[in-house]
PDB file of N, CA and C in Angstrom:
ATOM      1  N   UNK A   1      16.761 -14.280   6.768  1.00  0.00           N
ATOM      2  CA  UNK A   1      15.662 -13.353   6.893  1.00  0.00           C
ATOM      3  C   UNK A   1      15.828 -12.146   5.968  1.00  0.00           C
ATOM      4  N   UNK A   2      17.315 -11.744   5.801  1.00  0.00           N
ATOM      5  CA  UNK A   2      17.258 -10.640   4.998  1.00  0.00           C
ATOM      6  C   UNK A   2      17.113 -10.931   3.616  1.00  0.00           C
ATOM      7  N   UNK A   3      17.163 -12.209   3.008  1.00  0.00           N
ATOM      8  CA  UNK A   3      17.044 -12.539   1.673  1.00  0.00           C
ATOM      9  C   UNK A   3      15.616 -12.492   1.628  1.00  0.00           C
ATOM     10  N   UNK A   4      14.838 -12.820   2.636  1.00  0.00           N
ATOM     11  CA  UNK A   4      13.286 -12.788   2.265  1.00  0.00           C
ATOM     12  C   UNK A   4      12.608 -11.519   2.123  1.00  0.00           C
ATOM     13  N   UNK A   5      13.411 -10.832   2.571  1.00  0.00           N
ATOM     14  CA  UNK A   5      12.995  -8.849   2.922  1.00  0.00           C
ATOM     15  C   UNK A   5      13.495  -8.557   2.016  1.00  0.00           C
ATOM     16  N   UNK A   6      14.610  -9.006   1.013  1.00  0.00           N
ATOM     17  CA  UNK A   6      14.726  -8.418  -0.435  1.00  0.00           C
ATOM     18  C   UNK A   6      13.726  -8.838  -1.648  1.00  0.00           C
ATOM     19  N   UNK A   7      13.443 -10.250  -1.266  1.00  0.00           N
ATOM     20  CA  UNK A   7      12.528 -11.069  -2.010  1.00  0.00           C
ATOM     21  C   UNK A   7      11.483 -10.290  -2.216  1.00  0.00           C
ATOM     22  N   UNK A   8      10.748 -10.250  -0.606  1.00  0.00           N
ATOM     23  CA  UNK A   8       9.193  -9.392  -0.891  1.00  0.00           C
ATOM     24  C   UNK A   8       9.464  -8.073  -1.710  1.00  0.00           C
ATOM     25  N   UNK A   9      10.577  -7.239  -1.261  1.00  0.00           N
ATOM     26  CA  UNK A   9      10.729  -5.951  -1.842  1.00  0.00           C
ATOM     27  C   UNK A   9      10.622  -5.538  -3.269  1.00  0.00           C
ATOM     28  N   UNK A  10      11.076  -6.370  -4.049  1.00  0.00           N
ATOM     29  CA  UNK A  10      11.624  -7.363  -5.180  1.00  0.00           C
ATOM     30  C   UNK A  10      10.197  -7.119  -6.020  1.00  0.00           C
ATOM     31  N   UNK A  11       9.244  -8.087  -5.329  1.00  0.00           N
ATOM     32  CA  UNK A  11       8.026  -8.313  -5.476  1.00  0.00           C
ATOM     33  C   UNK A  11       7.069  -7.399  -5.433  1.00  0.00           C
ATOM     34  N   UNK A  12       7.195  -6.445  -4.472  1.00  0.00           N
ATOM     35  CA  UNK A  12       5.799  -5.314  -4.370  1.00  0.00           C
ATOM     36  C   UNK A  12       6.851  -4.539  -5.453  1.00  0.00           C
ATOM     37  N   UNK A  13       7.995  -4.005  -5.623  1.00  0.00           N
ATOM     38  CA  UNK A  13       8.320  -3.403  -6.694  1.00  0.00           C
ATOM     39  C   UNK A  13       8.162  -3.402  -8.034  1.00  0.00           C
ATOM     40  N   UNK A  14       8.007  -4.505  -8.274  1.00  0.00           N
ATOM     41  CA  UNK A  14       7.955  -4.999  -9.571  1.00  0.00           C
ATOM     42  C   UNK A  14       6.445  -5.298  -9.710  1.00  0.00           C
ATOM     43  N   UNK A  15       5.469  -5.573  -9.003  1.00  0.00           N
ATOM     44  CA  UNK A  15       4.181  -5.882  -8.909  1.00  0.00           C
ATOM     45  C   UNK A  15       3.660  -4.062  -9.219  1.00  0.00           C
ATOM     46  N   UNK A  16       4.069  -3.221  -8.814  1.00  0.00           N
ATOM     47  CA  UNK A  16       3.563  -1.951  -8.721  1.00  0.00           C
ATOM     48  C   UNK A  16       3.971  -1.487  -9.866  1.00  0.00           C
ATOM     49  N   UNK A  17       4.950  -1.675 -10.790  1.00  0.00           N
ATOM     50  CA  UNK A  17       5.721  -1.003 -11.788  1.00  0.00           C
ATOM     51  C   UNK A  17       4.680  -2.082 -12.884  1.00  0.00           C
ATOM     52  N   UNK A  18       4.685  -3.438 -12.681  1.00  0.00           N
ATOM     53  CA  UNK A  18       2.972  -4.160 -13.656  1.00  0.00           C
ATOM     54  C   UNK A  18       1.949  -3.249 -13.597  1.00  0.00           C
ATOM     55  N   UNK A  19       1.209  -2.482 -12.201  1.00  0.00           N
ATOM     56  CA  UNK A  19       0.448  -2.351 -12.178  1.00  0.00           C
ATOM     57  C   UNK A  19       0.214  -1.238 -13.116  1.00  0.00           C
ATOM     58  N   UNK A  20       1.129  -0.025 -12.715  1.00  0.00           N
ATOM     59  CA  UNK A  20       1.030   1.313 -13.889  1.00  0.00           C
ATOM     60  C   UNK A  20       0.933   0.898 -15.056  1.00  0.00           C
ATOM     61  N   UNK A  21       1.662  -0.145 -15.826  1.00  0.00           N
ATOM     62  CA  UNK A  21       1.357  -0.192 -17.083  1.00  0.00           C
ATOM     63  C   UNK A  21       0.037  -0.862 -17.227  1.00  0.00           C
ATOM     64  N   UNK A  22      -0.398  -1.599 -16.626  1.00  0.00           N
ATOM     65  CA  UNK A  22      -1.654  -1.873 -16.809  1.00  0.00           C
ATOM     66  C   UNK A  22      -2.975  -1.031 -16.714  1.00  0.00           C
ATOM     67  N   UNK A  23      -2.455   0.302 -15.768  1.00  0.00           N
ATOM     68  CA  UNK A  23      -3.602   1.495 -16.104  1.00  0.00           C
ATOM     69  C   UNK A  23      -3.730   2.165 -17.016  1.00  0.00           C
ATOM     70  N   UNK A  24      -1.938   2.842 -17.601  1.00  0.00           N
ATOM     71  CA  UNK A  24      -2.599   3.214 -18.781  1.00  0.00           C
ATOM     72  C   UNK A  24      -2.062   2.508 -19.692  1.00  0.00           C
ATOM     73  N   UNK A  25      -2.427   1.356 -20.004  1.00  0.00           N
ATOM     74  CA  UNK A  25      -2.605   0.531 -20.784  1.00  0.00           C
ATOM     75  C   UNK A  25      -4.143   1.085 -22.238  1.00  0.00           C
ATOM     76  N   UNK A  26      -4.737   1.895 -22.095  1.00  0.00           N
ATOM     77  CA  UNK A  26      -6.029   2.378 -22.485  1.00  0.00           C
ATOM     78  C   UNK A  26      -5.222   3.709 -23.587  1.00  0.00           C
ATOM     79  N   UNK A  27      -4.446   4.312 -23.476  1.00  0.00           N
ATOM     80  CA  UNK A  27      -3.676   4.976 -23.889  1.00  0.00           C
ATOM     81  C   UNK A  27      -3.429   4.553 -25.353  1.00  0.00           C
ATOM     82  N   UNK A  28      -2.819   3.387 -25.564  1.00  0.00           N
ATOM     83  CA  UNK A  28      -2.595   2.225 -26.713  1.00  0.00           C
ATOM     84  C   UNK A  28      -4.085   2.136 -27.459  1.00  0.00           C
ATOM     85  N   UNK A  29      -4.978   2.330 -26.566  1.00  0.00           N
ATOM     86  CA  UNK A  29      -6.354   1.584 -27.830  1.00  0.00           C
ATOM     87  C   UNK A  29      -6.674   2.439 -28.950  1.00  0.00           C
ATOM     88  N   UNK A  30      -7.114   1.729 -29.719  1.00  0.00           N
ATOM     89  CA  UNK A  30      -7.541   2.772 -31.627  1.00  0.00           C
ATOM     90  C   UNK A  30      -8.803   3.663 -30.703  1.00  0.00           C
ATOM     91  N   UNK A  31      -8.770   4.758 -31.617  1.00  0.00           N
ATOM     92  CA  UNK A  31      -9.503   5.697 -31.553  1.00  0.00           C
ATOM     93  C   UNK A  31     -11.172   5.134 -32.137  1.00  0.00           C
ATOM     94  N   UNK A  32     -12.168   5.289 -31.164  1.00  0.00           N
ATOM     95  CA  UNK A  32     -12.629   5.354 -31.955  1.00  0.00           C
ATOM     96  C   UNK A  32     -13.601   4.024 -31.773  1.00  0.00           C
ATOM     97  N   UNK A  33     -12.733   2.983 -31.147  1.00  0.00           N
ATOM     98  CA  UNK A  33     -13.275   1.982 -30.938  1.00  0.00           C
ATOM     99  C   UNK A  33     -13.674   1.688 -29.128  1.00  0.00           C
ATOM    100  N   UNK A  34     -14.509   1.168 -28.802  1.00  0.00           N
ATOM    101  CA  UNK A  34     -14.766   0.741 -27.724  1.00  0.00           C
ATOM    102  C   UNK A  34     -14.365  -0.907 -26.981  1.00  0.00           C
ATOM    103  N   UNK A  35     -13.144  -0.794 -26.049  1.00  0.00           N
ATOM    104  CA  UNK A  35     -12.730  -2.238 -25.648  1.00  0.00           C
ATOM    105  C   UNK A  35     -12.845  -2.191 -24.300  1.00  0.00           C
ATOM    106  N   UNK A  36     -13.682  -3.357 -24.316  1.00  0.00           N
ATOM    107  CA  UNK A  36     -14.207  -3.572 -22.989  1.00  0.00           C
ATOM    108  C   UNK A  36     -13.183  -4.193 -22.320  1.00  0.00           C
ATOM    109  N   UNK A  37     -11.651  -4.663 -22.414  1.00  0.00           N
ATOM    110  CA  UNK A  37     -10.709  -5.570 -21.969  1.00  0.00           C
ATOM    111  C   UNK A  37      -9.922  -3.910 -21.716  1.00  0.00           C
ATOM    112  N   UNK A  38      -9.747  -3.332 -22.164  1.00  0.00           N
ATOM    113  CA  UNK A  38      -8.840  -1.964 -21.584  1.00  0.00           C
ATOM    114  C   UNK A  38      -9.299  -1.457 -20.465  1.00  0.00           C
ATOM    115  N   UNK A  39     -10.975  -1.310 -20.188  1.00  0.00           N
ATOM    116  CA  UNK A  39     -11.415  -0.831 -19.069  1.00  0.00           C
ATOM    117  C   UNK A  39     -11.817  -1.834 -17.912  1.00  0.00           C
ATOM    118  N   UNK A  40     -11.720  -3.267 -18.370  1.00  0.00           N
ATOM    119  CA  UNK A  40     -11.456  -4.313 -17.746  1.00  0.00           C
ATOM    120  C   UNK A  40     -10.121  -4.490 -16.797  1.00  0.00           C
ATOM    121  N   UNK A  41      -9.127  -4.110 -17.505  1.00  0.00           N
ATOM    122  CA  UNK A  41      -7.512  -3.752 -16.951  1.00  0.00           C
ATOM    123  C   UNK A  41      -7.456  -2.614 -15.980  1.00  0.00           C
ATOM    124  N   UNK A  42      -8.098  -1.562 -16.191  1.00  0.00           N
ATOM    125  CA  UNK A  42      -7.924  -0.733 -15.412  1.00  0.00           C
ATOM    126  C   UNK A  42      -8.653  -1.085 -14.093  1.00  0.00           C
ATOM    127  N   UNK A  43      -9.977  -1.396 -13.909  1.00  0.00           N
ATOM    128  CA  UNK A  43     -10.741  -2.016 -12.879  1.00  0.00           C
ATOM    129  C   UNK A  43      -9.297  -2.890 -12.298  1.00  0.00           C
ATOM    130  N   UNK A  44      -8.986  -3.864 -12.760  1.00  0.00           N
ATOM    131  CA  UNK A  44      -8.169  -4.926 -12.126  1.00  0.00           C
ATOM    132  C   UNK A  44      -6.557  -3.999 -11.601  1.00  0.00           C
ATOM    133  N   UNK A  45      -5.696  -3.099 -12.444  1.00  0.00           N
ATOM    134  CA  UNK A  45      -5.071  -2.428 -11.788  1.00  0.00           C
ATOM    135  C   UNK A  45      -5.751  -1.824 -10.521  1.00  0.00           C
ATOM    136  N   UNK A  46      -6.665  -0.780 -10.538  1.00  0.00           N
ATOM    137  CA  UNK A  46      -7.244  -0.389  -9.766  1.00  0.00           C
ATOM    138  C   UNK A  46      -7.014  -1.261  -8.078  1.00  0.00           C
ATOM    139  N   UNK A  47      -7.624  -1.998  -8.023  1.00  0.00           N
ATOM    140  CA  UNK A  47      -7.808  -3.506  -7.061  1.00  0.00           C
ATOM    141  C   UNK A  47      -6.870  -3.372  -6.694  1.00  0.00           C
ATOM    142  N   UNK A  48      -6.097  -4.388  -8.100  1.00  0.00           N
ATOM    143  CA  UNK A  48      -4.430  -4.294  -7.372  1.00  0.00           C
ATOM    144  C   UNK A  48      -3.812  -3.283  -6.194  1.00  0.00           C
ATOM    145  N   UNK A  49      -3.838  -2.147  -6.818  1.00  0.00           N
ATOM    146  CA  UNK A  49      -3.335  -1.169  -6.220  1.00  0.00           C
ATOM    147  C   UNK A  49      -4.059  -0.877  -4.633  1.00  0.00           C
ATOM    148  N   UNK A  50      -5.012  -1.392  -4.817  1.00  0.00           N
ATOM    149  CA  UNK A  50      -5.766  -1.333  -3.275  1.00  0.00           C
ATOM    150  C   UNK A  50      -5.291  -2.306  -2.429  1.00  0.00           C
ATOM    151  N   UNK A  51      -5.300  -3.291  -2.660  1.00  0.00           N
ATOM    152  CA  UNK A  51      -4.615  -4.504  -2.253  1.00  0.00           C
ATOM    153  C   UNK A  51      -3.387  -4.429  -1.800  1.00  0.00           C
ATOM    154  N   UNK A  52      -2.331  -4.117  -2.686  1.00  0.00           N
ATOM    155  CA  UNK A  52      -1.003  -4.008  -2.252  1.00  0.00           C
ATOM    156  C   UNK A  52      -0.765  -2.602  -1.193  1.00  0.00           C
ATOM    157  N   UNK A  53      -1.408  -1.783  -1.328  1.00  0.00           N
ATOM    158  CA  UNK A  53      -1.528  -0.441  -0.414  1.00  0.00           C
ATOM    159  C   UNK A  53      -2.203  -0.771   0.970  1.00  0.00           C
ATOM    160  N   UNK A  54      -3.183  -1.994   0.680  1.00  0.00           N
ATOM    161  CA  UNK A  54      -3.820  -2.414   2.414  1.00  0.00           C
ATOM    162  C   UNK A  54      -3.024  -3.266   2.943  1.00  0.00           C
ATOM    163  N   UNK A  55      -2.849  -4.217   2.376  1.00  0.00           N
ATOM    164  CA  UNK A  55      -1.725  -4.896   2.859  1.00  0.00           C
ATOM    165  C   UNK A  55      -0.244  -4.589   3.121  1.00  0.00           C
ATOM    166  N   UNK A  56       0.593  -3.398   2.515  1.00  0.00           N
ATOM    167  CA  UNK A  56       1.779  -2.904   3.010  1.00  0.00           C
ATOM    168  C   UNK A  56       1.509  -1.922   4.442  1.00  0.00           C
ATOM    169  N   UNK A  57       0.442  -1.431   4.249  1.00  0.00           N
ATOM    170  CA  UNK A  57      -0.477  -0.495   5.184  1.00  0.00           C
ATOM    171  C   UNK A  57      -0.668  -1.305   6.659  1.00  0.00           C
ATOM    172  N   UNK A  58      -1.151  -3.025   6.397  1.00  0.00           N
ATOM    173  CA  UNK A  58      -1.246  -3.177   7.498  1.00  0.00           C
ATOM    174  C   UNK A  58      -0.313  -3.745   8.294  1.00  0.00           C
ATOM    175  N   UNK A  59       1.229  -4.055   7.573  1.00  0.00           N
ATOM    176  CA  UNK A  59       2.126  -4.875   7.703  1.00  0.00           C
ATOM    177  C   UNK A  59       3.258  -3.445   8.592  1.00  0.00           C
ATOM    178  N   UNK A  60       2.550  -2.164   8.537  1.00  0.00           N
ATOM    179  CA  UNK A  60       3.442  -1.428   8.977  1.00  0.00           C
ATOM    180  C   UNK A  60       2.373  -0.492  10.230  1.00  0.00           C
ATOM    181  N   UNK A  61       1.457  -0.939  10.407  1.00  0.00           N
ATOM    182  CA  UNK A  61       0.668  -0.481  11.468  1.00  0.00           C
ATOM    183  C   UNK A  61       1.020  -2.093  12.785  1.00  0.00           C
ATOM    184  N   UNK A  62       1.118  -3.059  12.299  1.00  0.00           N
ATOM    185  CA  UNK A  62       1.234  -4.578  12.618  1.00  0.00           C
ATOM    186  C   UNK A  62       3.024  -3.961  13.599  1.00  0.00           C
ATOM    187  N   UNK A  63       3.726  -3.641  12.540  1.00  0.00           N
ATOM    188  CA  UNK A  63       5.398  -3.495  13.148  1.00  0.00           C
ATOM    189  C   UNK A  63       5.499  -2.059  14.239  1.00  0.00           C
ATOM    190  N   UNK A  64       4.657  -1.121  13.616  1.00  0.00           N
ATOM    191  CA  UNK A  64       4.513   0.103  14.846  1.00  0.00           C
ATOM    192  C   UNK A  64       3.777  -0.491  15.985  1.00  0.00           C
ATOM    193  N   UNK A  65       2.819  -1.116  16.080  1.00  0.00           N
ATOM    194  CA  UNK A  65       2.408  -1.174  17.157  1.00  0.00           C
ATOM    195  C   UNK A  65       3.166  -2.249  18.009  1.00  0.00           C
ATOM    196  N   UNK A  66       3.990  -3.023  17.498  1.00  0.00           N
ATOM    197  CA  UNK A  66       5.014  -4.435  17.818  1.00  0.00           C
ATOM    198  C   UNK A  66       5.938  -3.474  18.677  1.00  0.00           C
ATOM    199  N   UNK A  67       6.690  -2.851  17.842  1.00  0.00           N
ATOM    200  CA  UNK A  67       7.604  -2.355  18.327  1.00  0.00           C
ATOM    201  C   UNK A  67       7.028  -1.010  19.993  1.00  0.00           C
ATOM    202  N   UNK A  68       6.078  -0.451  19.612  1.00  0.00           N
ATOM    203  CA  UNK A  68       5.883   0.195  20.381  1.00  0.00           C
ATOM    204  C   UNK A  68       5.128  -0.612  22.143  1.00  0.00           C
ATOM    205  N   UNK A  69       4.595  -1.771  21.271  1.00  0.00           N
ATOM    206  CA  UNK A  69       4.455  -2.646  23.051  1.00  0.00           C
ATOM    207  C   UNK A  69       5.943  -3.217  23.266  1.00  0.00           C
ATOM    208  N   UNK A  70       6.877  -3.666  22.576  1.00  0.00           N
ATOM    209  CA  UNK A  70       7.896  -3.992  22.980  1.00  0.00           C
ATOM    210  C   UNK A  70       8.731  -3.000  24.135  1.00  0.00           C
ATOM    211  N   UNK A  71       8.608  -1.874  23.090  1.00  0.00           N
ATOM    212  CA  UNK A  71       9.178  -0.694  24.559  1.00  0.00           C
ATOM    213  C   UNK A  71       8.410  -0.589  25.613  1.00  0.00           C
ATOM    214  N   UNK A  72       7.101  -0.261  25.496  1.00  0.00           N
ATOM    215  CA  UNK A  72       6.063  -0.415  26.629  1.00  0.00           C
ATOM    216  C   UNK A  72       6.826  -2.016  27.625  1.00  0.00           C
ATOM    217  N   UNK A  73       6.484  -2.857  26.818  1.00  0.00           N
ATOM    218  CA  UNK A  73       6.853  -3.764  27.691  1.00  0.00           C
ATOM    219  C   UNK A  73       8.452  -3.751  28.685  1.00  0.00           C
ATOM    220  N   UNK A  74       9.379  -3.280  27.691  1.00  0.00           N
ATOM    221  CA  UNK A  74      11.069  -3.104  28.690  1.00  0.00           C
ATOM    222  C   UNK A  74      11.254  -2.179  29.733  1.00  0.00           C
ATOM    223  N   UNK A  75       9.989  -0.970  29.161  1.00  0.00           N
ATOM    224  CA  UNK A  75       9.847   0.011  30.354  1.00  0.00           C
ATOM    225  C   UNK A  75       8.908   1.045  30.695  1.00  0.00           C
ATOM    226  N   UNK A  76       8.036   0.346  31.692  1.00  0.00           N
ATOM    227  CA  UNK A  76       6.301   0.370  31.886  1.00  0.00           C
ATOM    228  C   UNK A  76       6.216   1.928  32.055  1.00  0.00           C
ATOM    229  N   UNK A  77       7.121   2.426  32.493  1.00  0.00           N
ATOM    230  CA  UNK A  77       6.927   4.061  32.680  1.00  0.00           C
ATOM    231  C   UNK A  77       6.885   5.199  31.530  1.00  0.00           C
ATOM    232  N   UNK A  78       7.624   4.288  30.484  1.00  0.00           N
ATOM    233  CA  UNK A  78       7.624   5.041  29.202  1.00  0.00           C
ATOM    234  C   UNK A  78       6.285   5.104  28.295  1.00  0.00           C
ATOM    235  N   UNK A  79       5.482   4.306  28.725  1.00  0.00           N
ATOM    236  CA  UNK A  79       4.288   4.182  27.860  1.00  0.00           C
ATOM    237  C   UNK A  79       3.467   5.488  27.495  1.00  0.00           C
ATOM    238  N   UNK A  80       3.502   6.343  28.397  1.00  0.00           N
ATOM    239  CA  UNK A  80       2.872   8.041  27.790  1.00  0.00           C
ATOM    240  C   UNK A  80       4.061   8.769  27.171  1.00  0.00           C
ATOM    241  N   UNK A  81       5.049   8.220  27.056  1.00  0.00           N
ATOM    242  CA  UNK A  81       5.966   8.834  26.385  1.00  0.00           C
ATOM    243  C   UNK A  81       6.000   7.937  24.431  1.00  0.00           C
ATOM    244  N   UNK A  82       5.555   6.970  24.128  1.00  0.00           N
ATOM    245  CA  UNK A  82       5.375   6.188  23.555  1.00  0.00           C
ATOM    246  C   UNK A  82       3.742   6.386  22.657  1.00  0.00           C
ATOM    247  N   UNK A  83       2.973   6.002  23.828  1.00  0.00           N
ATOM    248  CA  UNK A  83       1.228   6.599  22.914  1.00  0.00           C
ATOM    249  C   UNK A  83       1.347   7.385  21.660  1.00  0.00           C
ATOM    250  N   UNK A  84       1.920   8.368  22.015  1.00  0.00           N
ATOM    251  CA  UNK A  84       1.489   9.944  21.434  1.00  0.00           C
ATOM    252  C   UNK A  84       2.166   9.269  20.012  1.00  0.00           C
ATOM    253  N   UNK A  85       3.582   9.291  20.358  1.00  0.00           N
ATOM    254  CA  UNK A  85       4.135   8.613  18.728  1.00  0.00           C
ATOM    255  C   UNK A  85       3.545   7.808  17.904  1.00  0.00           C
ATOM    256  N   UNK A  86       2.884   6.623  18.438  1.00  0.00           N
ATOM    257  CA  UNK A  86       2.659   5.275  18.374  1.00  0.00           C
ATOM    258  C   UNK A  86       1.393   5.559  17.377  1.00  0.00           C
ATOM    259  N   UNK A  87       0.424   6.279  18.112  1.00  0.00           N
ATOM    260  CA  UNK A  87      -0.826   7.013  17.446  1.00  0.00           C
ATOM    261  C   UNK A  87      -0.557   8.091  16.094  1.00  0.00           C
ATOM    262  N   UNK A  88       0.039   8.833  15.994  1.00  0.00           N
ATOM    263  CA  UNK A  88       0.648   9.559  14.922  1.00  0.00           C
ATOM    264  C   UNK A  88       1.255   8.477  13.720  1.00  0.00           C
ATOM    265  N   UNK A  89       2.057   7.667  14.165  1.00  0.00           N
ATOM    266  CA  UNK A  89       2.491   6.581  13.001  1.00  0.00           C
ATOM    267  C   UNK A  89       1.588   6.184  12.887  1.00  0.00           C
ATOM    268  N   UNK A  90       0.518   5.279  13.172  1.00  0.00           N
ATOM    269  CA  UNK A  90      -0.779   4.577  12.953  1.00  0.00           C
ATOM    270  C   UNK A  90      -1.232   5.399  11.783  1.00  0.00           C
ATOM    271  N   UNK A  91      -1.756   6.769  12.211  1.00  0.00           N
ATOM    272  CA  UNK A  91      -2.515   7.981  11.554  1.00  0.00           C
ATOM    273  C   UNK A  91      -1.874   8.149  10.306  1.00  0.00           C
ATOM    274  N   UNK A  92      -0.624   8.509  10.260  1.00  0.00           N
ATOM    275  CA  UNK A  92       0.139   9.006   9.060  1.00  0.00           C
ATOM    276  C   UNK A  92       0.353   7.183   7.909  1.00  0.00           C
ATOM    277  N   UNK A  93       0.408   6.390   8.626  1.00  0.00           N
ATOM    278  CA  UNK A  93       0.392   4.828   8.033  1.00  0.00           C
ATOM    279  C   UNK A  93      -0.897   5.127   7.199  1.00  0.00           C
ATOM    280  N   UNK A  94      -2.562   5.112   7.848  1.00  0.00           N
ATOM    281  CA  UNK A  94      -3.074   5.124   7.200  1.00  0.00           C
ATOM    282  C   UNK A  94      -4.053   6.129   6.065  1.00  0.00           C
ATOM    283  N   UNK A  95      -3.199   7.045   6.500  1.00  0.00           N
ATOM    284  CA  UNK A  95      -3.887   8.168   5.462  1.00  0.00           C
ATOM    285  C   UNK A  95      -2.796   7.891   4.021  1.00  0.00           C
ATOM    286  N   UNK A  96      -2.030   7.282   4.151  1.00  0.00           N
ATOM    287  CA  UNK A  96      -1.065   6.596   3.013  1.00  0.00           C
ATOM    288  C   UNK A  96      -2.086   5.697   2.659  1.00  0.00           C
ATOM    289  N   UNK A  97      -2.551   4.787   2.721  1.00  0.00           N
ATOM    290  CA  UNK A  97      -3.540   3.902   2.733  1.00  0.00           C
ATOM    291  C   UNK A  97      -4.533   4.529   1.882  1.00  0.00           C
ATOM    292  N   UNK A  98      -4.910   5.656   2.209  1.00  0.00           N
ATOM    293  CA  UNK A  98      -6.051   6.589   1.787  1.00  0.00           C
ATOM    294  C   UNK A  98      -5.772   6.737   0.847  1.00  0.00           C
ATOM    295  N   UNK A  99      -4.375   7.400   0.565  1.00  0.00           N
ATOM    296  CA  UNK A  99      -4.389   8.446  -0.850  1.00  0.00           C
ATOM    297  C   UNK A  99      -4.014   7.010  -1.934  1.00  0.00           C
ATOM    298  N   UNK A 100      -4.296   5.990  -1.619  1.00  0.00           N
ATOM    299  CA  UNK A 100      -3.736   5.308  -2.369  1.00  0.00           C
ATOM    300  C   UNK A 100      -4.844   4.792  -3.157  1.00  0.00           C
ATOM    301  N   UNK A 101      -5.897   4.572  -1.631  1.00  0.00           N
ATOM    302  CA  UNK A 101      -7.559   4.610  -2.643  1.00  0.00           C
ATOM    303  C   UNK A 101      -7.867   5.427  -3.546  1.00  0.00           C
ATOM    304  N   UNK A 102      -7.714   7.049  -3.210  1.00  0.00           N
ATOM    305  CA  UNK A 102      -7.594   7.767  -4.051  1.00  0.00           C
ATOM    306  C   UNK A 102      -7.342   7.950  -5.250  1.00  0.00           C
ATOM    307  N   UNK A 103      -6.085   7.713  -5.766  1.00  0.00           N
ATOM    308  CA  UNK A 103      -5.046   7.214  -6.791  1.00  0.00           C
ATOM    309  C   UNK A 103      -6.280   6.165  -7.603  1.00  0.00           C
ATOM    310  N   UNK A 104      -6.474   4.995  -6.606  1.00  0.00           N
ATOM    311  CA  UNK A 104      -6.647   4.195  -7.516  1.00  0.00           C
ATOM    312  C   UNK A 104      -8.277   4.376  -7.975  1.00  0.00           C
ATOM    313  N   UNK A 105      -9.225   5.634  -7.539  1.00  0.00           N
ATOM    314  CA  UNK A 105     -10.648   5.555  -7.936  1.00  0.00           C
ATOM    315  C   UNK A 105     -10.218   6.798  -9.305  1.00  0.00           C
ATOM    316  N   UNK A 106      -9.092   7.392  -9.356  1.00  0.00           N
ATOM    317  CA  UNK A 106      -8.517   8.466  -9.784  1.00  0.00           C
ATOM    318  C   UNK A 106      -7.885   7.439 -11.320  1.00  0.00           C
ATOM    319  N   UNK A 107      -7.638   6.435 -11.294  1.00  0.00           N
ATOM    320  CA  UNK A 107      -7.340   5.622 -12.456  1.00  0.00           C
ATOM    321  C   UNK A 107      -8.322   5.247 -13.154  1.00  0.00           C
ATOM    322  N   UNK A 108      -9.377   4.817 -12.397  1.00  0.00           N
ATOM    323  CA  UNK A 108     -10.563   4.289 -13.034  1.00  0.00           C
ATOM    324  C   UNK A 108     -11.741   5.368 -13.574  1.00  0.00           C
TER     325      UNK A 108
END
């Protein structure tokens, strides 16, 4: 299991470090000229970057809320002690999510 948790890691790392060069990839074009494949790249970084930000986004709202019925479940009394956290990670998960849209309408 832990070889697969380096694998993915591996993968969104190196997928994200593609993606920057592919934004400013536009940087490189002649002056002067108009290429529709540079602003083509950026659209598709763009995506990317949405993509990999919703999906890490939901893979860690998926494990907070796992973990937080797990405790709920070992000990039913703790559950208002649990909410309050549980809701704050959710919140702070997806305003990461957000700025990432951000970022990426901020590329294009």
């Amino acid at each position: 299991m832990q070889i697969r948790k380096a694998v993915t890691f591996l993968f969104v790392l190196l997928t994200s470090m593609l993606t920057a060069a592919l934004a400013f990839a536009d940087e490189a074009a002649v002056e002067g000229g108009s290429n529709i494949g540079d602003q083509g790249l950026k659209y598709l970084a763009a995506a990317f970057t949405i993509g990999v930000a919703a999906s890490c986004g939901a893979f860690g709202q998926a494990k907070t809320a796992s973990t937080a019925l797990e405790g709920i479940a070992r000990n039913p009394n703790a559950s208002g002690k649990l909410f309050t956290p549980m809701i704050l990670g959710l919140a702070l998960i997806e305003s990461l999510v957000i700025y990432a849209l951000i970022i990426a309408f901020s590329l294009v």
